[in-house]
Protein backbone atom coordinates (compact mmCIF):
# COMPACT_ATOMS: atom_id res chain seq x y z
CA UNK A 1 88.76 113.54 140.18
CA UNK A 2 87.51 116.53 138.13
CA UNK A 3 90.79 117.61 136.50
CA UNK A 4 91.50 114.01 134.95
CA UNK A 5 88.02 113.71 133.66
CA UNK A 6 88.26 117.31 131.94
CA UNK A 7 91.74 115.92 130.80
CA UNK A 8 90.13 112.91 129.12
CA UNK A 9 87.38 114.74 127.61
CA UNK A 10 89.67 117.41 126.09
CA UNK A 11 92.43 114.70 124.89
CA UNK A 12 89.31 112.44 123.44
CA UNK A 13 88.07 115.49 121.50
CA UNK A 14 91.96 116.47 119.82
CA UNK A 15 92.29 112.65 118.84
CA UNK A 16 88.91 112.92 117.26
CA UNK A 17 89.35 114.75 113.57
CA UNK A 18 85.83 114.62 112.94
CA UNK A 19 84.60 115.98 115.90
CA UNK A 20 87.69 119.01 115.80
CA UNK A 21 86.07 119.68 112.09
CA UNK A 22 82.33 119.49 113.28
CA UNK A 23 82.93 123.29 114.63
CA UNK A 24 82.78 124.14 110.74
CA UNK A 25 79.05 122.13 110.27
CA UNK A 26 76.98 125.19 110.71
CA UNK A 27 78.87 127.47 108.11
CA UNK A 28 76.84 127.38 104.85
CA UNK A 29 80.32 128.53 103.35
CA UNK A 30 82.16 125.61 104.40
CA UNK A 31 83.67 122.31 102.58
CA UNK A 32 81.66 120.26 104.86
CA UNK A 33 78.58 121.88 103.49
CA UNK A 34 79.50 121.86 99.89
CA UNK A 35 80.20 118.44 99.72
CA UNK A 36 77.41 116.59 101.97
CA UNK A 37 75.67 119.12 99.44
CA UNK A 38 77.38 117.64 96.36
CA UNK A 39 76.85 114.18 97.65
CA UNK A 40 73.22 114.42 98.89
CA UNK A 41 72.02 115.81 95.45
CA UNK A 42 73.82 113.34 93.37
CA UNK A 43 71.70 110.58 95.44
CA UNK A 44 68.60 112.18 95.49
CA UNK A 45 68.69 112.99 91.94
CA UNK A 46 70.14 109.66 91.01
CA UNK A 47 73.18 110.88 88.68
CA UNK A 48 76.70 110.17 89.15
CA UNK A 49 78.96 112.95 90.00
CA UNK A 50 82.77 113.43 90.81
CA UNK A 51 84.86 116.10 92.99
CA UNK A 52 88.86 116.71 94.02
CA UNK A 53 89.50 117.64 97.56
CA UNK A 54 92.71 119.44 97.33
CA UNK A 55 94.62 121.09 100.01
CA UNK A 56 97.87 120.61 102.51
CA UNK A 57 98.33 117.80 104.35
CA UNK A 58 96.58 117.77 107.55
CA UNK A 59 94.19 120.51 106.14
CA UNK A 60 91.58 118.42 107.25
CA UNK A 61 90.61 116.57 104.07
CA UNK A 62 90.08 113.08 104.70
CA UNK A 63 88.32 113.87 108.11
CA UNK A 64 85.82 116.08 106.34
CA UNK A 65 85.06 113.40 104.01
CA UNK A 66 84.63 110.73 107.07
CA UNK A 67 82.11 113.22 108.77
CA UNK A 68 80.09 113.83 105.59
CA UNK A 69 79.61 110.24 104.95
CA UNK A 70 78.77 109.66 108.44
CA UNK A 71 76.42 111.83 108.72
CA UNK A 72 74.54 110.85 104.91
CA UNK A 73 74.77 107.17 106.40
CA UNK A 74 72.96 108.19 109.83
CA UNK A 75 70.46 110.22 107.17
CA UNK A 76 69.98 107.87 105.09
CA UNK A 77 70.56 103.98 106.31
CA UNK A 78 71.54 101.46 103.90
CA UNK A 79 71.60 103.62 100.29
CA UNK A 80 75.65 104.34 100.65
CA UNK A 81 78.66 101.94 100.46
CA UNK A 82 81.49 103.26 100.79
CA UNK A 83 84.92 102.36 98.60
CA UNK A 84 88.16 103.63 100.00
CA UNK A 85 91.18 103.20 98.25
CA UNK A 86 94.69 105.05 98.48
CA UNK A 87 97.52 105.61 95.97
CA UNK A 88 99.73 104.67 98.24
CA UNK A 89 98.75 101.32 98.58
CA UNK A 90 96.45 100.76 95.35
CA UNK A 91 98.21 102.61 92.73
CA UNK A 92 98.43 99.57 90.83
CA UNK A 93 94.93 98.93 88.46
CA UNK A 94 95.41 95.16 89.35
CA UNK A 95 95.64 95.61 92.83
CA UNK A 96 92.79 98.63 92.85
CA UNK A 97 90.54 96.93 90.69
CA UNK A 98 90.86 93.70 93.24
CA UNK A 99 90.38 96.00 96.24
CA UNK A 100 87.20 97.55 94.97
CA UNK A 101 85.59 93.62 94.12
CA UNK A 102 86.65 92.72 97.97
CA UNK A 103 85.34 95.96 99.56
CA UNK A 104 82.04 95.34 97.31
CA UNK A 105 81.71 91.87 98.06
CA UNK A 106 82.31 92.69 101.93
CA UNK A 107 79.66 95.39 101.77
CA UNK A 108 77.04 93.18 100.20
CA UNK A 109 77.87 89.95 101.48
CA UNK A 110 79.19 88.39 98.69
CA UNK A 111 81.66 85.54 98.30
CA UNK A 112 85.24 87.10 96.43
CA UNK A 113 87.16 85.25 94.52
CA UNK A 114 91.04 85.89 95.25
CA UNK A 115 91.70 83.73 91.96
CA UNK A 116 89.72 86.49 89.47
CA UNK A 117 91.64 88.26 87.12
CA UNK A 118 91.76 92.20 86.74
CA UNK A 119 89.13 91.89 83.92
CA UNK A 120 87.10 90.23 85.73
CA UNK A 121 87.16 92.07 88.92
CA UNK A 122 87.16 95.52 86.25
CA UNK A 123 83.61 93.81 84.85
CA UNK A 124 82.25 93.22 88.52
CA UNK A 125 83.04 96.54 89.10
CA UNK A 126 80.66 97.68 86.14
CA UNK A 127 78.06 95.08 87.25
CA UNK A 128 78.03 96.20 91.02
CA UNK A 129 77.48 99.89 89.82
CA UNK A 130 74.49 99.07 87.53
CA UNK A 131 73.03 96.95 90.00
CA UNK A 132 73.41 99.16 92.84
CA UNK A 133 71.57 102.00 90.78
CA UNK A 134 69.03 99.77 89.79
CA UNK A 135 68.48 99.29 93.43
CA UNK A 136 68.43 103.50 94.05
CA UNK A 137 71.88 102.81 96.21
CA UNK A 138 75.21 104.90 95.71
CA UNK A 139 78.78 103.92 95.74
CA UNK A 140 81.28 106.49 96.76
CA UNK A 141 84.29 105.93 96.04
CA UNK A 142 86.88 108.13 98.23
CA UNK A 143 90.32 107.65 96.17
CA UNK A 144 93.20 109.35 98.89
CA UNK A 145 96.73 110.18 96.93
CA UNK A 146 94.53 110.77 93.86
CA UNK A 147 97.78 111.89 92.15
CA UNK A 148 99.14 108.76 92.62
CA UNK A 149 96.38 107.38 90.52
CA UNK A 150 96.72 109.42 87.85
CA UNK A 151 100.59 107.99 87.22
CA UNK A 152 100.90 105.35 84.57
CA UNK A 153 97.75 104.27 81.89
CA UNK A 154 95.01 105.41 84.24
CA UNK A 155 93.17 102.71 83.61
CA UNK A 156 91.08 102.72 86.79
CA UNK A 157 89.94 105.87 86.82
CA UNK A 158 89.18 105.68 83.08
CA UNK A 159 86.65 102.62 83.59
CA UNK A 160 85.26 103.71 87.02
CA UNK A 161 84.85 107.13 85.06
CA UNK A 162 83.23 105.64 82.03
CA UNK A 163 81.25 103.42 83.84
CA UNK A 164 79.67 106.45 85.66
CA UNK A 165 78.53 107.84 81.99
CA UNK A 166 75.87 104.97 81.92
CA UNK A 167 72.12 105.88 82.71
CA UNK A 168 71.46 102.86 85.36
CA UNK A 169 75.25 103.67 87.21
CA UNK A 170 74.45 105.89 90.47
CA UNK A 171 78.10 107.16 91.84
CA UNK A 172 80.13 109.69 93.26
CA UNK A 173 84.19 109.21 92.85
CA UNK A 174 86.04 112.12 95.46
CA UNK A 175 89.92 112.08 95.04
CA UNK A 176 91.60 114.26 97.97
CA UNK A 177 94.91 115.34 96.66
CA UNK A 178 97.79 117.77 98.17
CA UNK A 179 98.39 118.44 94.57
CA UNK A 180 96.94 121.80 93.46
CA UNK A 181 97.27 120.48 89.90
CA UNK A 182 96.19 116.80 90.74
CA UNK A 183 93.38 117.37 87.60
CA UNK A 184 96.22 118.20 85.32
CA UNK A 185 97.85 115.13 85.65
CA UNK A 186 94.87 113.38 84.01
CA UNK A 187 94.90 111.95 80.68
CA UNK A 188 92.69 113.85 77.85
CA UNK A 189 89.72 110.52 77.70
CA UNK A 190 89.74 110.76 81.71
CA UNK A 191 89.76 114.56 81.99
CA UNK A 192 86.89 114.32 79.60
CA UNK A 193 84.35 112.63 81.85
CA UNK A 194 85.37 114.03 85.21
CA UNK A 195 83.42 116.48 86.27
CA UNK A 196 85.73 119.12 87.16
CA UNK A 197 84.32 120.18 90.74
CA UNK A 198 87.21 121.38 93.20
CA UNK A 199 87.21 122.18 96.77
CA UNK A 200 89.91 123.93 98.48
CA UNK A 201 90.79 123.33 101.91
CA UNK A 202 93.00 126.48 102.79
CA UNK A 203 94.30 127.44 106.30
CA UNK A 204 91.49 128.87 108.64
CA UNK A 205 90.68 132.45 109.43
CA UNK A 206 91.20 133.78 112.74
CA UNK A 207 87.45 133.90 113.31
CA UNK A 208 87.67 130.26 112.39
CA UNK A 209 90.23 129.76 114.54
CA UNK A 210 88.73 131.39 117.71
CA UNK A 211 85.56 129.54 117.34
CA UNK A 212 87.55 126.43 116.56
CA UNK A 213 89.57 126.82 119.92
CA UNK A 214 86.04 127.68 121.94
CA UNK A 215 84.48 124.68 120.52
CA UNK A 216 87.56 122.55 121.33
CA UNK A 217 88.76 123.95 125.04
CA UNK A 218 85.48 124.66 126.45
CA UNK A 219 83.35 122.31 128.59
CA UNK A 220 79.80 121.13 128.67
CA UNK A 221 77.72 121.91 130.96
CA UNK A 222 76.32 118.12 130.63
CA UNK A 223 79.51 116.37 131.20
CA UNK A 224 79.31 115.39 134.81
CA UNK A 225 82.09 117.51 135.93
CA UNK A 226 81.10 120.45 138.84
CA UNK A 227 79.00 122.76 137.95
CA UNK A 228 81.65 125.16 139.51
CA UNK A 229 84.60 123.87 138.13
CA UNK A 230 83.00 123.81 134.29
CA UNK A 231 82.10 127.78 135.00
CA UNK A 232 85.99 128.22 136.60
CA UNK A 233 87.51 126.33 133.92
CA UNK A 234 85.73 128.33 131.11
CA UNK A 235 85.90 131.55 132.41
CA UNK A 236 89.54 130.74 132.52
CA UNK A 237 90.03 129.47 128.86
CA UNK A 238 88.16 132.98 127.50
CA UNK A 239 90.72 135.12 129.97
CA UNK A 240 93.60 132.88 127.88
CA UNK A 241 91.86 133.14 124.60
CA UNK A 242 91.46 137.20 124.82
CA UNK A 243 95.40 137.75 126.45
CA UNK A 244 97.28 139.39 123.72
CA UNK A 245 100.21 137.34 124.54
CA UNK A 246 97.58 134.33 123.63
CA UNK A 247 97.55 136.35 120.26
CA UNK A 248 101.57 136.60 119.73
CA UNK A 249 102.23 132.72 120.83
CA UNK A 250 99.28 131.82 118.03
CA UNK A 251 100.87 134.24 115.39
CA UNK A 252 104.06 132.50 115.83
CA UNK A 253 102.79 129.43 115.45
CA UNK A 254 100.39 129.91 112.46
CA UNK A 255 103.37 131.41 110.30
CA UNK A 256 105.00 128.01 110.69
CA UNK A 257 102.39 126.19 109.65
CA UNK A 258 98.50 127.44 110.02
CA UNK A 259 96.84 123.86 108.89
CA UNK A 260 94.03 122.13 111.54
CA UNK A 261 96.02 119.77 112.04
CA UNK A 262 99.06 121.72 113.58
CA UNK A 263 96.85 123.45 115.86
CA UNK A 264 95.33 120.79 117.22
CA UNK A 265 98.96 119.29 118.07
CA UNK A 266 99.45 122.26 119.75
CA UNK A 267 96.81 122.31 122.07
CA UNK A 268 97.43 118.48 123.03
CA UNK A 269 100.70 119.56 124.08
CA UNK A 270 99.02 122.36 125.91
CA UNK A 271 96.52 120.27 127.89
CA UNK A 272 99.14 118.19 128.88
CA UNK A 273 100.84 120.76 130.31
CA UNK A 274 97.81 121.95 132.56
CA UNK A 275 98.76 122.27 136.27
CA UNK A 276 96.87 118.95 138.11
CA UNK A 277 96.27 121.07 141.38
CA UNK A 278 94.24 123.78 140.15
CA UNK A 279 92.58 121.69 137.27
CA UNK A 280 92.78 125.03 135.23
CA UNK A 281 94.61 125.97 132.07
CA UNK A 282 97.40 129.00 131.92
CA UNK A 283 99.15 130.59 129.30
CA UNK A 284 102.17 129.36 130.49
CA UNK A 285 101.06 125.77 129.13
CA UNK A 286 100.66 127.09 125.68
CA UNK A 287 104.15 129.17 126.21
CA UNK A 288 105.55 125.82 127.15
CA UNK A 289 103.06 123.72 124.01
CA UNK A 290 104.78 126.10 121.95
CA UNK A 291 108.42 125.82 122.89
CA UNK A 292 107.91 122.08 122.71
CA UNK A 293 106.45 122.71 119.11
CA UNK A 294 109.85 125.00 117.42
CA UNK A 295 111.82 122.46 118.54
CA UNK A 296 113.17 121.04 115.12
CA UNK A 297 116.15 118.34 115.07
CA UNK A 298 118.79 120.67 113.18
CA UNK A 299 118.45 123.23 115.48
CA UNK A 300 119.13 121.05 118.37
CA UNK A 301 122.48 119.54 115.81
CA UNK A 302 123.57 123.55 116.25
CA UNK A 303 124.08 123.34 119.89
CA UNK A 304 127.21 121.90 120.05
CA UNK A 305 129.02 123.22 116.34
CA UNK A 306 132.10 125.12 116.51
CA UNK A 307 132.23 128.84 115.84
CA UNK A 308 133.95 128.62 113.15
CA UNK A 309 130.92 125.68 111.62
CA UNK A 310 128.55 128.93 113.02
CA UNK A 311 130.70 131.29 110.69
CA UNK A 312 130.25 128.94 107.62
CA UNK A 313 126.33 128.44 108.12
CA UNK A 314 126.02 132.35 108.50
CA UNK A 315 128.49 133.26 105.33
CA UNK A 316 125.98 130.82 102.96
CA UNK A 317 122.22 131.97 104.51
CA UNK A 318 124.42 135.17 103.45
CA UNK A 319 124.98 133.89 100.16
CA UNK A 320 121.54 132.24 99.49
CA UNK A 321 120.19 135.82 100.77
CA UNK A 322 121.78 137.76 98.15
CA UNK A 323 120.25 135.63 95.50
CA UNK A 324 123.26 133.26 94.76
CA UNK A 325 121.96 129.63 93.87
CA UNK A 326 125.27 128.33 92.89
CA UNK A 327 127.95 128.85 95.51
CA UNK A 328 130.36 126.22 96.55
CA UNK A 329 133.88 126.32 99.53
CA UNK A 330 135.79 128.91 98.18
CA UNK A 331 132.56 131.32 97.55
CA UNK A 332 131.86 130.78 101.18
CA UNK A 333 135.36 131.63 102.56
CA UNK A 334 135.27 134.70 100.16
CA UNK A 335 132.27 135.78 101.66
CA UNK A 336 133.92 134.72 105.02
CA UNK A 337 136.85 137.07 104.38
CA UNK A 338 134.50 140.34 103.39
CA UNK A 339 132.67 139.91 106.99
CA UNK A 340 136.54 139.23 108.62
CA UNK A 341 137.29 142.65 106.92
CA UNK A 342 134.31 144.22 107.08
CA UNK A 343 133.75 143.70 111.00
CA UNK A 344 137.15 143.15 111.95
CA UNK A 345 136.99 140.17 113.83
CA UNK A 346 139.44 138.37 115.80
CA UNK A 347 138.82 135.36 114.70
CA UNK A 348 140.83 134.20 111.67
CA UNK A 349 141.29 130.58 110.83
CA UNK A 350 143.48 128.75 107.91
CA UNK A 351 141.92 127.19 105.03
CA UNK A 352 142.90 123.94 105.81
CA UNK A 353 141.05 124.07 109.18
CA UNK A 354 138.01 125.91 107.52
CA UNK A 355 137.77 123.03 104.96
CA UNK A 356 137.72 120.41 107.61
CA UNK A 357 135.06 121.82 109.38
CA UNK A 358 133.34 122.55 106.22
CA UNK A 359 133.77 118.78 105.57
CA UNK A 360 132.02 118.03 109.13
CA UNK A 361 128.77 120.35 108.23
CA UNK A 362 128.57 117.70 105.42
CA UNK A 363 128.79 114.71 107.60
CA UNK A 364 126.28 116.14 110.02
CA UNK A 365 123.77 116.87 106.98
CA UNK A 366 123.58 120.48 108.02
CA UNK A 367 124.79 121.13 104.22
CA UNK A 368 124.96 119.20 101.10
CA UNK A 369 125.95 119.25 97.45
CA UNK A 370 123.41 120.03 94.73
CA UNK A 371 122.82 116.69 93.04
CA UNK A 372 124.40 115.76 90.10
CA UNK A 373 126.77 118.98 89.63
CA UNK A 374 129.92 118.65 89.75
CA UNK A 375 130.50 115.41 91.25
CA UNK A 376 134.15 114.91 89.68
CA UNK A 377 135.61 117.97 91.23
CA UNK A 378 136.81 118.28 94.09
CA UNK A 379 135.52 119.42 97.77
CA UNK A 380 136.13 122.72 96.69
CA UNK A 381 134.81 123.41 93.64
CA UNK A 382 131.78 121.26 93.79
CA UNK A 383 128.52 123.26 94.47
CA UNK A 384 126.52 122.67 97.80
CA UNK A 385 123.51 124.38 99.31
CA UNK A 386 122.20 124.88 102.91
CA UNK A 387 119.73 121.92 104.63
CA UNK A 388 118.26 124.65 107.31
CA UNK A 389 116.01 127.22 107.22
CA UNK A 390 117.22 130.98 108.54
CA UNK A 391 114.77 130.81 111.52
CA UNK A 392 116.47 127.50 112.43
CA UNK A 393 120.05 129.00 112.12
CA UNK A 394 118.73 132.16 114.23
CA UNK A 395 117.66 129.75 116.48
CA UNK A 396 120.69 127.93 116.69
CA UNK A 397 122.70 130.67 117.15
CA UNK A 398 120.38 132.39 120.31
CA UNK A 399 121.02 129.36 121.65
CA UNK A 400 124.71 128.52 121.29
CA UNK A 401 126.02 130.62 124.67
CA UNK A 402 129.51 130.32 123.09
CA UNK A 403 128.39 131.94 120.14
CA UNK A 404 130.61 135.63 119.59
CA UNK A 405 128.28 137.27 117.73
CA UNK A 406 125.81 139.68 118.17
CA UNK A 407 123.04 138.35 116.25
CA UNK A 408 119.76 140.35 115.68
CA UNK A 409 116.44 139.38 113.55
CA UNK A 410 114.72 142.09 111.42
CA UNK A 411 111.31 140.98 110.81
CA UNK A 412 110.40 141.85 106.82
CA UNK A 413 106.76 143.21 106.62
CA UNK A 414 105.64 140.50 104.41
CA UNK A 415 107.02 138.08 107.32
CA UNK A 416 110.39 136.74 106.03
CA UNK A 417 113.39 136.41 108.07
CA UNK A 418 116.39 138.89 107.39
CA UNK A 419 119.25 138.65 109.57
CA UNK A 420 122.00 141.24 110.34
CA UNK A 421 124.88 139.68 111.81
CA UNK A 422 127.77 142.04 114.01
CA UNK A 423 130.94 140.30 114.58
């Protein structure tokens, strides 16, 4: 059947990162560009060379660095091993310098000796490099968490650094790092022989984005599908793509979080959503990809709060709003009292009942107490700060049917979320 072909195809493309970040090959501009540049030079021109990748997670980092090295391979057959380690698992020097003898020894056939010690592994390290560029080959070492690396002595990335200054060496060592300041971390030896090349992976235009979503949602003429259902289906997909409301569902969601990665979530939930009897995309499956998307666990703890947990939540975004970082119980019900007087409310609770339900926020981790302040004083007194965002609370609140407030959002220019609440 056509529509579960098209289904695979499109579901096989969002689980593929390399081929979502191939859209960006053709841009001279682009990280993919400036690194297969970086990486193609240093091997052509036989000197070592070193790079940091930094960016937010699921930026698109590590899949960038898979498709350039894919690529070089297919270019260039048998002159690249590749040496992956990650902070997480090889922050140790022991354990990393033991990881980069077995991935050597597996790349080049060679027997590895579990029994070696770090120096030795360190010194077959050394060996493998000179021998390698002896040979005209490159190592590339990809180092993922490079932060993590940078904790403790730094003793790995101080030899596989200095190792790089000889003349016979031929590497490239690429750390990808969330941290913007992942270079600062190094010590002043290390800092000394890296070569201080960054590249930024920031959220994508809307150009980018467009291109990105044509490149993703559209499909090939050669893929065996109808030739009439491939022009229907397209034709379809720009209609989408050029709807304004496409434009205010996309906003919504890029404010939230505009990495790669988040969009391409968002149009898996969107294909899956695509109506089986047409075989055709709508906007209502992104309306519904991106309903499915805002849902966040705390809002869904607000449904079924008490109004008078609603009126505490409200009374400290209140708080945090007017620039208070310390506030604890009795700020709140002070602040609870000005809107009771303010808006003249019917609804007027004792303390006693106010601190028990203050108490149950706590056990439902909707708030919390600053750590370490105050922890011999009581309930009361000790300070405590708010674990949801405003959009969640406005959320919360919309949704809450039982909820006796009138409850409006004024949208900031600059985007932030102000909230006036009527009672």
């Amino acid at each position: 059947m056509a529509v579960e072909k098209a289904l695979i195809l499109l579901r096989a493309r969002l689980c593929d990162p390399t081929y979502v970040h191939a859209a960006f090959k053709s841009c001279p501009q682009s990280n993919y560009s400036k690194l297969k540049l970086l990486i193609a030079s240093s091997m052509a021109d036989a000197y070592n060379n070193s790079a940091l990748l930094l960016g937010p997670r699921g930026s698109g980092k590590i899949a960038v660095v898979d498709l350039v090295l894919e690529d070089l391979k297919a270019e260039h057959p048998d002159t690249i091993s590749v040496i992956r380690l990650s902070g997480l698992l090889h922050h140790d020097d022991n354990c990393a310098h033991k990881e980069i003898a077995r991935q050597l020894c597996l790349e080049h056939q060679l027997l590895f000796s579990k029994m070696a010690s770090s120096d030795d592994n360190s010194q077959f390290m050394i060996d493998m490099m000179r021998e390698c560029g002896l040979a005209h080959k490159s190592i590339v070492f990809v180092l993922d968490e490079f932060d993590l690396f940078a904790q403790g002595k730094q003793r790995l990335l101080y030899s596989l650094l200095d190792a790089m200054q000889t003349l016979t060496s031929q590497a490239v060592v690429i750390g990808v790092s969330c941290r913007l300041d992942a270079d600062q971390l190094l010590e002043k030896r290390v800092r000394s022989r890296f070569s201080h090349r960054k590249l930024l992976f920031v959220p994508p235009s809307r150009e980018e984005i467009k291109r990105l979503l044509e490149y993703i949602l559209y499909l090939p003429q050669d893929s065996g599908l109808p030739s009439k259902y491939i022009t229907e289906f397209n034709s379809r997909v720009q209609n989408i793509l050029n709807d304004k409301n496409f434009d205010k569902i996309l906003d919504s969601l890029l404010d939230v979080d505009g990495t790669v990665s988040n969009l391409v979530q968002f149009l898996f939930r969107a294909v899956s959503f695509i109506n089986l009897e047409s075989g055709l995309l709508s906007l209502d499956n992104f309306k519904n990809a991106q309903i499915c998307n805002q849902r966040q666990p705390k809002t869904d703890s607000l449904h079924d709060v008490s109004i008078l947990e609603l009126y505490i939540l409200v009374c400290m975004n209140r708080l945090e709003r007017k620039e208070q970082d310390l506030y604890n119980f009795n700020s709140v019900m002070k602040e609870y009292k000005a809107i009771h007087d303010a808006y003249k409310t019917s609804d007027s609770y004792e303390l006693s009942v106010c601190l028990r339900a203050f108490e149950h926020l706590l056990e439902r981790e909707l708030i919390s107490f600053v750590e370490y302040k105050g922890r011999n004083l009581s309930i009361e007194f000790r300070p405590v700060k708010l674990l949801i965002s405003p959009r969640e609370l406005y959320l919360g609140l919309k949704s809450n049917s039982s909820c006796p407030v009138s409850y409006f959002v004024v949208t900031h220019p600059c985007g932030c979320w102000h909230h006036t609440t009527f009672f």
